[in-house]
N, C-alpha and C. Protein backbone atom coordinates (compact mmCIF):
# COMPACT_ATOMS: atom_id res chain seq x y z
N UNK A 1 -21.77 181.92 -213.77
CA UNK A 1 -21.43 183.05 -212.93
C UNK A 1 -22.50 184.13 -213.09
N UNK A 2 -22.88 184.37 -212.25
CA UNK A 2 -23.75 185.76 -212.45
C UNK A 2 -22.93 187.44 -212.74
N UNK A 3 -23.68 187.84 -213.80
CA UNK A 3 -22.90 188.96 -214.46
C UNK A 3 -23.67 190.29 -213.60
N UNK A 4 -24.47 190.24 -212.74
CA UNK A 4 -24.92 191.40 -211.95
C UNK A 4 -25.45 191.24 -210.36
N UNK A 5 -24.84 192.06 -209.57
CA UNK A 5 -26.27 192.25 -208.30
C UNK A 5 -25.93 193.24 -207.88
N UNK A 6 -25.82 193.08 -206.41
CA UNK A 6 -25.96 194.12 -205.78
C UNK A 6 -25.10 193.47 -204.24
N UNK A 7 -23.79 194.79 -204.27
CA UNK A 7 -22.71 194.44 -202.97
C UNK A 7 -23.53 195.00 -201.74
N UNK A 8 -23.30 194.71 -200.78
CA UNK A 8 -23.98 195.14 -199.30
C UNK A 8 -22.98 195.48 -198.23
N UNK A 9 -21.97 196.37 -198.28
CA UNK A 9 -20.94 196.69 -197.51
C UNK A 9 -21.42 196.67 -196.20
N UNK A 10 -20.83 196.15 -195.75
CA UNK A 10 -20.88 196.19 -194.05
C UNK A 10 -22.45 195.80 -193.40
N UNK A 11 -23.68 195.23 -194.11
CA UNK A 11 -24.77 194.34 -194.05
C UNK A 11 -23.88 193.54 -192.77
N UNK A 12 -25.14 194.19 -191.71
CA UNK A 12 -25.09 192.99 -190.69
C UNK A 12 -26.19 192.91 -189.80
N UNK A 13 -26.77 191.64 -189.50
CA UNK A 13 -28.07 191.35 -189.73
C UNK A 13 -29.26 192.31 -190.12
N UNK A 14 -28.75 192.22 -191.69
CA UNK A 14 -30.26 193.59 -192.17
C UNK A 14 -30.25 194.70 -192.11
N UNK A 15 -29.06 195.17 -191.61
CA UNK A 15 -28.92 196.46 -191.19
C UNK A 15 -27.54 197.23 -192.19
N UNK A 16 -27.46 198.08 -193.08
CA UNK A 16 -26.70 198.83 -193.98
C UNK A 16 -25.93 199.65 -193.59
N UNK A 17 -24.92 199.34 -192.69
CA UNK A 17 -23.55 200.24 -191.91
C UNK A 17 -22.97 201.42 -193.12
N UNK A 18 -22.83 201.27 -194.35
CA UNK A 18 -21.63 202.09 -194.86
C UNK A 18 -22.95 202.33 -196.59
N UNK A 19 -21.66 203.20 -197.36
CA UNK A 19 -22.09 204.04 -198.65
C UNK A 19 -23.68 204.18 -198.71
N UNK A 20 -23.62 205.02 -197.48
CA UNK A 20 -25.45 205.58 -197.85
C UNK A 20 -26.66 204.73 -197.13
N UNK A 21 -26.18 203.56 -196.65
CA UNK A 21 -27.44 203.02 -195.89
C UNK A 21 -27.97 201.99 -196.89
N UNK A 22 -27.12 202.08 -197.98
CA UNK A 22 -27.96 201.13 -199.42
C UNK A 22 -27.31 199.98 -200.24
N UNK A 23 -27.59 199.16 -200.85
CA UNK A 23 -26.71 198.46 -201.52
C UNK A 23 -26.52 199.12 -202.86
N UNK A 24 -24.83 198.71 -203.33
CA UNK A 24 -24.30 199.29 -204.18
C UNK A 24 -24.16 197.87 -205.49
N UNK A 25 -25.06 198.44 -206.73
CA UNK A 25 -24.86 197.69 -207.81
C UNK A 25 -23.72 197.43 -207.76
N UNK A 26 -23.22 196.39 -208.71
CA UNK A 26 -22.37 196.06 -209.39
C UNK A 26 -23.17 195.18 -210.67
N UNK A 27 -21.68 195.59 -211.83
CA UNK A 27 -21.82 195.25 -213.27
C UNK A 27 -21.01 194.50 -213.57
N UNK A 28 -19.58 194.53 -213.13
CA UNK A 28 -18.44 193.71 -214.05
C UNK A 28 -17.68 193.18 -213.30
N UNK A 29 -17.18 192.11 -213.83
CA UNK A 29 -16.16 191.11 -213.03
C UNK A 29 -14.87 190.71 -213.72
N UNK A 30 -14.26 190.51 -213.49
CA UNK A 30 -12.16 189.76 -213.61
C UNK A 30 -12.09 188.63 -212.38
N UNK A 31 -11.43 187.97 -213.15
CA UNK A 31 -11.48 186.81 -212.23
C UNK A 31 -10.27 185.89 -212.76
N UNK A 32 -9.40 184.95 -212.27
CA UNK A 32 -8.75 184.00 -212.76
C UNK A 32 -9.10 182.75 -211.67
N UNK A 33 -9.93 181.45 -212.07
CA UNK A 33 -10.07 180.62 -211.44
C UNK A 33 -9.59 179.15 -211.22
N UNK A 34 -10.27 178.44 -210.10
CA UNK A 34 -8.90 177.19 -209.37
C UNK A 34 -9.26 176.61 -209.99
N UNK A 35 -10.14 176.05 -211.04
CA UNK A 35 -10.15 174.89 -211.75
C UNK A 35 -9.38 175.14 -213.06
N UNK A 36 -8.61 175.91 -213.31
CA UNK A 36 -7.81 176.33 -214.66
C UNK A 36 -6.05 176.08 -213.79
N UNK A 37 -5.89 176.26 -212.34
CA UNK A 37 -5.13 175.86 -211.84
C UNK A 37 -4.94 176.40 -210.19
N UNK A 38 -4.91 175.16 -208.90
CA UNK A 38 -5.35 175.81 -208.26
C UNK A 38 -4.59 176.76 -207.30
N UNK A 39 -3.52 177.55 -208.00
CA UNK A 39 -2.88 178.62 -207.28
C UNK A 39 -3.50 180.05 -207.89
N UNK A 40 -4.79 179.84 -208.70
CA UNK A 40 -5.68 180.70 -208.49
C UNK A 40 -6.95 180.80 -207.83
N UNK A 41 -7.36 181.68 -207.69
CA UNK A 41 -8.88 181.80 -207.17
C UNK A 41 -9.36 183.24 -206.69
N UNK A 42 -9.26 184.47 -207.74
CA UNK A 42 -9.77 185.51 -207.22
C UNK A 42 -10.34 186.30 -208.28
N UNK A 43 -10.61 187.28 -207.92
CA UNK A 43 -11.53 187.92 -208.47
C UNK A 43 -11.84 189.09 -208.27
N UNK A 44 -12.24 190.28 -209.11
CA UNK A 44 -12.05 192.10 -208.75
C UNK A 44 -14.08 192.07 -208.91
N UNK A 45 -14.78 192.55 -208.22
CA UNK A 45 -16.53 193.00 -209.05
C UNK A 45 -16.03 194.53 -208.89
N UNK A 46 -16.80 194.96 -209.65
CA UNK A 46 -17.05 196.65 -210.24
C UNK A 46 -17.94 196.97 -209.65
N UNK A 47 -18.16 197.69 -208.73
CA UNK A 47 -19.08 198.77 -208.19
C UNK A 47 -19.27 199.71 -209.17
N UNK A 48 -21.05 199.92 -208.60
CA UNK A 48 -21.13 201.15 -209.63
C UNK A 48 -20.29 202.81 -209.52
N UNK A 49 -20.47 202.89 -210.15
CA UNK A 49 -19.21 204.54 -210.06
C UNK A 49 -20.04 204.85 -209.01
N UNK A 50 -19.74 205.67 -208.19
CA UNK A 50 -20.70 207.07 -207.32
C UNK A 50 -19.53 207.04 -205.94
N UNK A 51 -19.81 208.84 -205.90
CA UNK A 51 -19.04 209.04 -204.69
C UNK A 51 -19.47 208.16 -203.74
N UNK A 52 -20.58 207.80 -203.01
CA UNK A 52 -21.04 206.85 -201.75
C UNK A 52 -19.78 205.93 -201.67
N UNK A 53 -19.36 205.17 -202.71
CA UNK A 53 -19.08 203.81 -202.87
C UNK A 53 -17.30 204.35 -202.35
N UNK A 54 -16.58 205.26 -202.69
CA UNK A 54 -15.52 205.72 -202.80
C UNK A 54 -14.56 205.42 -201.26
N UNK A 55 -15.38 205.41 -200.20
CA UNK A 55 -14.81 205.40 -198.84
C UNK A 55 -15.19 204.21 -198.34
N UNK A 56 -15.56 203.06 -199.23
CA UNK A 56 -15.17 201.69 -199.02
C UNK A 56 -14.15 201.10 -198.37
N UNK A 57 -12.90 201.98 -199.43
CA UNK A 57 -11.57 201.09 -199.07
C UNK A 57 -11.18 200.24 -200.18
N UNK A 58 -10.20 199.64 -199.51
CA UNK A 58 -9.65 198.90 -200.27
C UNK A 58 -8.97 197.51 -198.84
N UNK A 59 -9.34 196.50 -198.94
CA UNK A 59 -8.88 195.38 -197.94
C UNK A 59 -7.23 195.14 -198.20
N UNK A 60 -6.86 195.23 -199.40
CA UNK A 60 -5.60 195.07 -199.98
C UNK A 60 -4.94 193.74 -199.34
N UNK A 61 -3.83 193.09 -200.55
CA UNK A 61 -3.17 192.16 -200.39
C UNK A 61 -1.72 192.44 -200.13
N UNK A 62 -1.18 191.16 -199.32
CA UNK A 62 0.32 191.44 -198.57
C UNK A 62 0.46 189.65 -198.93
N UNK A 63 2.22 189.83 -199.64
CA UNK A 63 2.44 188.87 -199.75
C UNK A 63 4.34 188.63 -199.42
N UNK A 64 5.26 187.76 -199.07
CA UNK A 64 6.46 187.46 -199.17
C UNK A 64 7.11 186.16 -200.30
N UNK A 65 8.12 186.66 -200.63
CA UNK A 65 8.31 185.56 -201.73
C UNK A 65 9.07 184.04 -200.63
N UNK A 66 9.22 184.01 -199.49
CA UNK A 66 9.93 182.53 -198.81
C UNK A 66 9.28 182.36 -197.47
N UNK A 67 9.29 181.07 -197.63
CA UNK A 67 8.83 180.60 -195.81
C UNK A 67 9.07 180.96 -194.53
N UNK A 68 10.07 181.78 -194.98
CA UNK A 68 10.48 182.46 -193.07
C UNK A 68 9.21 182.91 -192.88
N UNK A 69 9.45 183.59 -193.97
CA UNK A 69 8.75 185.43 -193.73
C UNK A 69 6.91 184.94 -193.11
N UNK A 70 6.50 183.87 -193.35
CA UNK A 70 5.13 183.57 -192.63
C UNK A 70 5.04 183.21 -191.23
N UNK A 71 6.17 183.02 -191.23
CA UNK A 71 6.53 181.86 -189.55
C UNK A 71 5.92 183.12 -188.32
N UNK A 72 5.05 182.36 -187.80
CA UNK A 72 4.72 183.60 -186.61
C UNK A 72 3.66 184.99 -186.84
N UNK A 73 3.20 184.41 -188.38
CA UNK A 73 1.94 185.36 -188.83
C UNK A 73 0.49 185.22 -188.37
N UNK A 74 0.00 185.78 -187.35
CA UNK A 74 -1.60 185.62 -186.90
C UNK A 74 -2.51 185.83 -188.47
N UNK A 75 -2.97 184.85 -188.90
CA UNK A 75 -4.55 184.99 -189.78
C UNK A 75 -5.67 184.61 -189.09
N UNK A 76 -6.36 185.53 -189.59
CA UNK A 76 -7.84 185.37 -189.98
C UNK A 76 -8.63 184.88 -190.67
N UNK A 77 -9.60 183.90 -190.58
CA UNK A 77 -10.33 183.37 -191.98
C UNK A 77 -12.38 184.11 -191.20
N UNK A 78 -12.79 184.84 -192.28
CA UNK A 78 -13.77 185.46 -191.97
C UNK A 78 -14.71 184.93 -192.86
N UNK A 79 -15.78 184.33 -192.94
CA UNK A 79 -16.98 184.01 -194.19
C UNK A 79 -18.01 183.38 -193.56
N UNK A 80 -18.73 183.16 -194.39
CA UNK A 80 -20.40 183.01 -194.01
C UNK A 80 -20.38 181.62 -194.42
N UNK A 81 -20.46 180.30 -193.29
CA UNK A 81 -20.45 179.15 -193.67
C UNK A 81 -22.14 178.68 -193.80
N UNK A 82 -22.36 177.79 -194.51
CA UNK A 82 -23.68 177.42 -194.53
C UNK A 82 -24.45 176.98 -193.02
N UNK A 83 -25.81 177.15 -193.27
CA UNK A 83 -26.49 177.10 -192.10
C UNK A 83 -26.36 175.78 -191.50
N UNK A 84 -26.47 174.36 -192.22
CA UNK A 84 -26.48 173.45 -191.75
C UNK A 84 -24.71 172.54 -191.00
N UNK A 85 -23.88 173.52 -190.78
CA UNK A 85 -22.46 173.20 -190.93
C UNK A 85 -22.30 173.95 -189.42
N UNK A 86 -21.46 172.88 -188.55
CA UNK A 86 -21.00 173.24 -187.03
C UNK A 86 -19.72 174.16 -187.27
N UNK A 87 -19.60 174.84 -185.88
CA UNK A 87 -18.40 175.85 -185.92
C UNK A 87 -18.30 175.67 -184.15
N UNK A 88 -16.45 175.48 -184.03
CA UNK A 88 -16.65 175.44 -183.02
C UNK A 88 -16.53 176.43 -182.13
N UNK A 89 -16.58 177.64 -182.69
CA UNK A 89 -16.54 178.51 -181.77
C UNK A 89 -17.97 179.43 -181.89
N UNK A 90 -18.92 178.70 -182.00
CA UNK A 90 -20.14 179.37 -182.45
C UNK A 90 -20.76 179.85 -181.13
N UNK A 91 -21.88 180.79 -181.20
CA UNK A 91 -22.47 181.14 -179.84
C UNK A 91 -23.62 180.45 -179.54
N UNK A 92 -24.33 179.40 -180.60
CA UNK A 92 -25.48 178.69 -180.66
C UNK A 92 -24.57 177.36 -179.32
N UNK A 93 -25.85 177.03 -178.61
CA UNK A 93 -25.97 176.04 -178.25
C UNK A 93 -25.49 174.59 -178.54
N UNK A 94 -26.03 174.36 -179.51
CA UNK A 94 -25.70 173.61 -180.91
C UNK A 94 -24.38 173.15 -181.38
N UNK A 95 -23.56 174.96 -181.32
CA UNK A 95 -22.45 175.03 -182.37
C UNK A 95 -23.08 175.12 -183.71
N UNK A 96 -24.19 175.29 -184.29
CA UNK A 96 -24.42 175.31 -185.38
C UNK A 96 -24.41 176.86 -186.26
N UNK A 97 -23.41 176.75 -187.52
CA UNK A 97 -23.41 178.47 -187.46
C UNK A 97 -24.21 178.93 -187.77
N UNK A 98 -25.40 178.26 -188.36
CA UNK A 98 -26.53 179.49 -188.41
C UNK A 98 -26.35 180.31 -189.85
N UNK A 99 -25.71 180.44 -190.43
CA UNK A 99 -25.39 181.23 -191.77
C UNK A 99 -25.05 182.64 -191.48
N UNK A 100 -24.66 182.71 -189.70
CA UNK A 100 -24.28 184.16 -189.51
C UNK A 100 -22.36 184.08 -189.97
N UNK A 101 -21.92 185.62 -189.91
CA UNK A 101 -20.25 185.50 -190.66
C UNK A 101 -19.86 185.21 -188.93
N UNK A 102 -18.98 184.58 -189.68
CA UNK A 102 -17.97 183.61 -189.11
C UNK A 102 -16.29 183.74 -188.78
N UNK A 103 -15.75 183.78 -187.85
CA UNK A 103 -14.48 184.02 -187.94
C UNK A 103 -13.55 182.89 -186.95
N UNK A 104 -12.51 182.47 -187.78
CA UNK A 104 -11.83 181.79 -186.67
C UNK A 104 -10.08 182.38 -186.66
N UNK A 105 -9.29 182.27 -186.22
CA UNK A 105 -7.34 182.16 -186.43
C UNK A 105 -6.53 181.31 -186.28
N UNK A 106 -5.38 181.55 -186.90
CA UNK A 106 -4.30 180.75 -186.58
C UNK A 106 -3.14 181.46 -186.70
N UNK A 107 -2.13 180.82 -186.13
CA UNK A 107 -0.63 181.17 -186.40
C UNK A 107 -0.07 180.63 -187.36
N UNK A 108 0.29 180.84 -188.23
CA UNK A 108 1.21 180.19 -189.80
C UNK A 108 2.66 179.86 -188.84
N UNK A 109 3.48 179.00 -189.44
CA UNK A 109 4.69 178.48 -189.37
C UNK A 109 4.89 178.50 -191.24
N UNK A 110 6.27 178.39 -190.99
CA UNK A 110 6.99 178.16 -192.23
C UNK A 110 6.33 176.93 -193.65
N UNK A 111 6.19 175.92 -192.73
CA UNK A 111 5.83 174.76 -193.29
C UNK A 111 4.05 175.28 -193.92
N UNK A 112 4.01 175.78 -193.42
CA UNK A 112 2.88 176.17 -194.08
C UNK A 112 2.64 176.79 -195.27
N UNK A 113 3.79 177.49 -195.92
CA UNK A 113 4.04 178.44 -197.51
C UNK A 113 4.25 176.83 -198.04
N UNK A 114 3.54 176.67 -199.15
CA UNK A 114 3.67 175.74 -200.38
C UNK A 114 4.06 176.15 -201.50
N UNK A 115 4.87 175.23 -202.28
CA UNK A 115 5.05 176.25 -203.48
C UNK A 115 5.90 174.72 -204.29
N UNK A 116 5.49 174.31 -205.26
CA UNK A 116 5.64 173.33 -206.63
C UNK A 116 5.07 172.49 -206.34
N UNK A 117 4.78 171.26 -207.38
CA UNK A 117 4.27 170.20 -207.23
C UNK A 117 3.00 170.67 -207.23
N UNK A 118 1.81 169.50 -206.67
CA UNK A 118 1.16 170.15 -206.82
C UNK A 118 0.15 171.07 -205.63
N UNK A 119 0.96 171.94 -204.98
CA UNK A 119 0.64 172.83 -204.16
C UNK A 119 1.35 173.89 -204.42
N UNK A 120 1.51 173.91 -205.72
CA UNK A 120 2.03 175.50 -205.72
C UNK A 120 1.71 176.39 -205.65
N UNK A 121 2.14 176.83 -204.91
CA UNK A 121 1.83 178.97 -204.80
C UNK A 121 0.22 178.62 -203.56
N UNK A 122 0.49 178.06 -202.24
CA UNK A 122 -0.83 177.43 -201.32
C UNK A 122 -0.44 178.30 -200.45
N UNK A 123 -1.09 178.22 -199.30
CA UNK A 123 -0.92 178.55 -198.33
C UNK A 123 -1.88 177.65 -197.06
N UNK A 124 -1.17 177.01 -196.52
CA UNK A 124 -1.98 175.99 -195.76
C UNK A 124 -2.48 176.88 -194.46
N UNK A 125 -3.80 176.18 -193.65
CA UNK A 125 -3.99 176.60 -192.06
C UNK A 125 -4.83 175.75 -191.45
N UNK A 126 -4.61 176.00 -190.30
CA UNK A 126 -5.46 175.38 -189.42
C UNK A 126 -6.66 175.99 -188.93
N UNK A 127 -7.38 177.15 -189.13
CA UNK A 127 -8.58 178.09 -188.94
C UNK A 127 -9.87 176.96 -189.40
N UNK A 128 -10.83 176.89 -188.46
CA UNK A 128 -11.90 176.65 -189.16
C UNK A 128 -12.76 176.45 -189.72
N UNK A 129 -12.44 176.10 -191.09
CA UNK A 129 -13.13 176.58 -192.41
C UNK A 129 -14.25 175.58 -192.39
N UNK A 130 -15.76 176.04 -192.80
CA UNK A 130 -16.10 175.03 -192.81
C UNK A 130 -17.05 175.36 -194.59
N UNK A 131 -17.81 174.13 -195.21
CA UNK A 131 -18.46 175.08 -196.50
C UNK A 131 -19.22 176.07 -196.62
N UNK A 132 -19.10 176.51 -197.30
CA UNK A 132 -19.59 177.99 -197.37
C UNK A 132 -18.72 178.94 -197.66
N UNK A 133 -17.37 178.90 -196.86
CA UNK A 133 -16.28 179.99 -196.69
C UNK A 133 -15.60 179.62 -197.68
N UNK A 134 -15.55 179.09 -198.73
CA UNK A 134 -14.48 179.00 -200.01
C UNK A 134 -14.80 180.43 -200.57
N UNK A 135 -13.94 180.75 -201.12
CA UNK A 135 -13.47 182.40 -201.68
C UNK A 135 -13.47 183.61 -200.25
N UNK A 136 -13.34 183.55 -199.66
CA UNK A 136 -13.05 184.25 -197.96
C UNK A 136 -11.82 184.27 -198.21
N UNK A 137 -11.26 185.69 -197.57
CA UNK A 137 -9.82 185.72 -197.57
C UNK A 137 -9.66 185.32 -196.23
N UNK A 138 -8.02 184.78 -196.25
CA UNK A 138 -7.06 184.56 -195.28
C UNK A 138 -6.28 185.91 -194.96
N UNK A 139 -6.11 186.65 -193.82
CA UNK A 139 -6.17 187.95 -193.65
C UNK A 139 -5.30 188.32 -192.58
N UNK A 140 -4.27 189.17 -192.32
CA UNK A 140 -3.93 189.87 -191.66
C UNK A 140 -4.41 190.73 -190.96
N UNK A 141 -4.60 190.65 -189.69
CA UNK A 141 -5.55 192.00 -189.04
C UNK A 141 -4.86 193.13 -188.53
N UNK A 142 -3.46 192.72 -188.62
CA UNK A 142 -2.94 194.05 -188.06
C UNK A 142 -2.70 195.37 -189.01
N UNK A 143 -2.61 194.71 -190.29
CA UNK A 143 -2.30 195.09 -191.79
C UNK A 143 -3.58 195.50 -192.69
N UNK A 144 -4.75 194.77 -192.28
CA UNK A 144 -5.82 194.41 -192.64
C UNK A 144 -5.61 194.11 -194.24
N UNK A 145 -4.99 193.31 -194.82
CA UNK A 145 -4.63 192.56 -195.55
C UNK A 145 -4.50 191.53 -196.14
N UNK A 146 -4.66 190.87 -197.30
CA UNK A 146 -5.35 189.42 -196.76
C UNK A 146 -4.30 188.70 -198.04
N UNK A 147 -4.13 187.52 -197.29
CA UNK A 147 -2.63 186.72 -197.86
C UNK A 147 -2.70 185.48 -198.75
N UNK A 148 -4.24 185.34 -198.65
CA UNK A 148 -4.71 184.03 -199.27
C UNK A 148 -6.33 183.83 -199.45
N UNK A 149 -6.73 183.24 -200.96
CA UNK A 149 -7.89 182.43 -201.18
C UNK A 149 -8.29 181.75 -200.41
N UNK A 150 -9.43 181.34 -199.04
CA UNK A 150 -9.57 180.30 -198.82
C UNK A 150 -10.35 179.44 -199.78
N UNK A 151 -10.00 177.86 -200.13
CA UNK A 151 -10.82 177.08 -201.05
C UNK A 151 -11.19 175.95 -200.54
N UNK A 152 -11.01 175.48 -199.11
CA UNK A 152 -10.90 174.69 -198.30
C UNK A 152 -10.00 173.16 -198.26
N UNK A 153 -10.53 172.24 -198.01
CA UNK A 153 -9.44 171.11 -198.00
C UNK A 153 -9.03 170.04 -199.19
N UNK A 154 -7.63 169.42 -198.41
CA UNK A 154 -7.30 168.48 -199.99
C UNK A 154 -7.34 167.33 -199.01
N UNK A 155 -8.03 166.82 -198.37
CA UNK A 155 -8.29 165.23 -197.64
C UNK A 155 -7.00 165.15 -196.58
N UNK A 156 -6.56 166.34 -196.02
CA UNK A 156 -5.49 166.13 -194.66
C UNK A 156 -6.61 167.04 -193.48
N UNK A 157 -6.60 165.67 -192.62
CA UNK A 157 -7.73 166.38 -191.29
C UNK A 157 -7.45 167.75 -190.72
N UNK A 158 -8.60 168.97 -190.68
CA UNK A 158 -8.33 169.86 -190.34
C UNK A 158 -6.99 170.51 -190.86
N UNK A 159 -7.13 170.54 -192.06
CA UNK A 159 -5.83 171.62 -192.73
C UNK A 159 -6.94 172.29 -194.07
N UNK A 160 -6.58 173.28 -194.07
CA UNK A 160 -7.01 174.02 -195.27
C UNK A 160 -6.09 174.46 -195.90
N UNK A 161 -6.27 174.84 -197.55
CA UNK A 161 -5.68 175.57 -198.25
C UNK A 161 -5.82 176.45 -198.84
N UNK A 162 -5.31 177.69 -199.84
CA UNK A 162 -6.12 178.57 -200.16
C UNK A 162 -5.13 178.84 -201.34
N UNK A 163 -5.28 179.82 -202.10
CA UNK A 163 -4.29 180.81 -203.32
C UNK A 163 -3.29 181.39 -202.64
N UNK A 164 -1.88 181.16 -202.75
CA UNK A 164 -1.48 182.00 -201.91
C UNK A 164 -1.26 183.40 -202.56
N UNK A 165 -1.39 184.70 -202.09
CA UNK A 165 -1.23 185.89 -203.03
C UNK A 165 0.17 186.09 -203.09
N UNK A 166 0.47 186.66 -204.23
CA UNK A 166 1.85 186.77 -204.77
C UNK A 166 2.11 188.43 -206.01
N UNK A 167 3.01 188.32 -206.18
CA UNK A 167 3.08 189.81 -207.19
C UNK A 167 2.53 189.88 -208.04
N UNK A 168 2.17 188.43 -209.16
CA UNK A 168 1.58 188.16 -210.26
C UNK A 168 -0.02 188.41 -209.76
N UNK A 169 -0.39 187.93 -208.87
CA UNK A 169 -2.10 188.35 -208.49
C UNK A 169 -1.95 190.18 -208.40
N UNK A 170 -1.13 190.28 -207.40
CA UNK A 170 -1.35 192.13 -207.83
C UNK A 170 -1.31 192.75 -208.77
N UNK A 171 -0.57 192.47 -209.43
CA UNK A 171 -0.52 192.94 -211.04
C UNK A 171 -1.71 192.60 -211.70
N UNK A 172 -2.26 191.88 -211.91
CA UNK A 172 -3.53 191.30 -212.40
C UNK A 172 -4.88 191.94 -211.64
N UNK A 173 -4.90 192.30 -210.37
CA UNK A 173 -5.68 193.15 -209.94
C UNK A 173 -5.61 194.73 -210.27
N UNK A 174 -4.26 195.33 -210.58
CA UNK A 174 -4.24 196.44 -210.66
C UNK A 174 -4.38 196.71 -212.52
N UNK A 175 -4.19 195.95 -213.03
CA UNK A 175 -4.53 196.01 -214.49
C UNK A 175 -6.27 196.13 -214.61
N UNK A 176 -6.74 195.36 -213.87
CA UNK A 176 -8.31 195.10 -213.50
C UNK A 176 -8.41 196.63 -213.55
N UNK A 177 -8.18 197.24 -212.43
CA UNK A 177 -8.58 198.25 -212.06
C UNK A 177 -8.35 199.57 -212.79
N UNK A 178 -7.34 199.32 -213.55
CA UNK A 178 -6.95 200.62 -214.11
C UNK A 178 -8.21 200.41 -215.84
N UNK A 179 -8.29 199.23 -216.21
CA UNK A 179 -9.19 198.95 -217.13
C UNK A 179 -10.66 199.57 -216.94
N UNK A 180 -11.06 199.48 -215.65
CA UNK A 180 -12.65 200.46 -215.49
C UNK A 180 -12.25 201.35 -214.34
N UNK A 181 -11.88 202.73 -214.91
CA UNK A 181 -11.56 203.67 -214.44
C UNK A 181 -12.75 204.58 -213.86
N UNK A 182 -12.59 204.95 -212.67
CA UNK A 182 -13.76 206.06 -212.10
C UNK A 182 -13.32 207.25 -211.77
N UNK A 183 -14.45 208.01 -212.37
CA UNK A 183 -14.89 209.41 -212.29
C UNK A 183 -14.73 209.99 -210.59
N UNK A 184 -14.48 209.03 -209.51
CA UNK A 184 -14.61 210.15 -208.25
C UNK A 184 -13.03 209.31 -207.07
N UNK A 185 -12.35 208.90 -207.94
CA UNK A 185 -11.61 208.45 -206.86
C UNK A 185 -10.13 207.54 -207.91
N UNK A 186 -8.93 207.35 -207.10
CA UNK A 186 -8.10 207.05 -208.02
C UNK A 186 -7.48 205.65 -206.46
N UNK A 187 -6.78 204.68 -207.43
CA UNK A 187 -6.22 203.75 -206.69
C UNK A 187 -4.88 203.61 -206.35
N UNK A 188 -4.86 204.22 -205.11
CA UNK A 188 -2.93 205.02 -204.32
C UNK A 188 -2.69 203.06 -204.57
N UNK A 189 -2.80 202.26 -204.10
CA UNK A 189 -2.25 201.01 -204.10
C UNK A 189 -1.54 200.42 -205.54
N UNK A 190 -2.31 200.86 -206.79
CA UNK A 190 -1.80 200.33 -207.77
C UNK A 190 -1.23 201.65 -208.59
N UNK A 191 -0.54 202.67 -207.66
CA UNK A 191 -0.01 203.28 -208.95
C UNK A 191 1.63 203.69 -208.65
């Protein structure tokens, strides 16, 4: 894992939309990952302190504990798939994505919340993911919220899966956060 770089908020082609026009270090990471079990897969990086960085935001997570509650949910899956990998909703000729970000949706149904065996705590879709987009959230746009890890497939055609988020991931993010505390801004979500 790399222990440093540099985040690029809102970088789109080359161009520095948000905190100053610049990229913002980062130093530290939290993480719980899918090969330890795979109803994890996320992760907090530390921006460097400075006011710039402060009006970021926060994307925040939304989760329900039963299968109704997904039935009829529009997601989003947004990430940067590799250059050599088709998309079919690409603007190339081709279909080829090009390594530009990427977005596709779907509607969740019920059957789609997983939970024991071994798909616990999943969240299945039909969006398409192609490589590259593993760790991309699964996202709510009306909420702008995001409901799931994508990590991509388990060998069923065109289905993906991801982490599904749950109370135990929030808690674990907000412990993150309260652990490297900053000097210009406080977190309304985890307190």
């Amino acid at each position: 894992m790399t222990p440093s770089g540099y985040f690029h908020p809102g970088k789109r082609y080359g161009e520095h939309l948000n905190a100053g026009g610049t990229a913002v270090p980062w130093s530290g990471v939290f993480s719980k990952d899918w090969r330890v079990h795979r109803k994890y897969d996320y992760a907090v990086i530390f921006l460097q302190d400075r006011e710039s960085a402060v009006d970021l935001g926060w994307f925040g997570i939304q989760w329900w504990n039963d299968a109704a509650s997904y039935n009829g949910k529009e997601i989003f899956l947004t990430g940067y798939p590799s250059s050599a990998q088709l998309c079919k909703e690409s603007p190339f000729a081709l279909q080829e994505c090009s390594g530009y970000m990427y977005e596709d949706h779907d509607v969740l149904e019920s059957a789609d919340y997983r939970s024991g065996g071994l798909d616990d705590e999943q969240l299945a879709h039909d969006t398409d993911s192609q490589p590259g987009m593993s760790g991309s959230p699964l996202w709510r746009g009306s909420h702008q919220a995001s409901l799931a890890v994508n990590w991509g497939s388990l060998g069923e055609p065109d289905r993906y899966f991801g982490a599904r988020f749950r109370r135990s991931m929030h808690n674990d993010v907000c412990s993150w956060i309260a652990a490297v505390p900053s000097a210009h801004a406080s977190h309304a979500n985890c307190n």
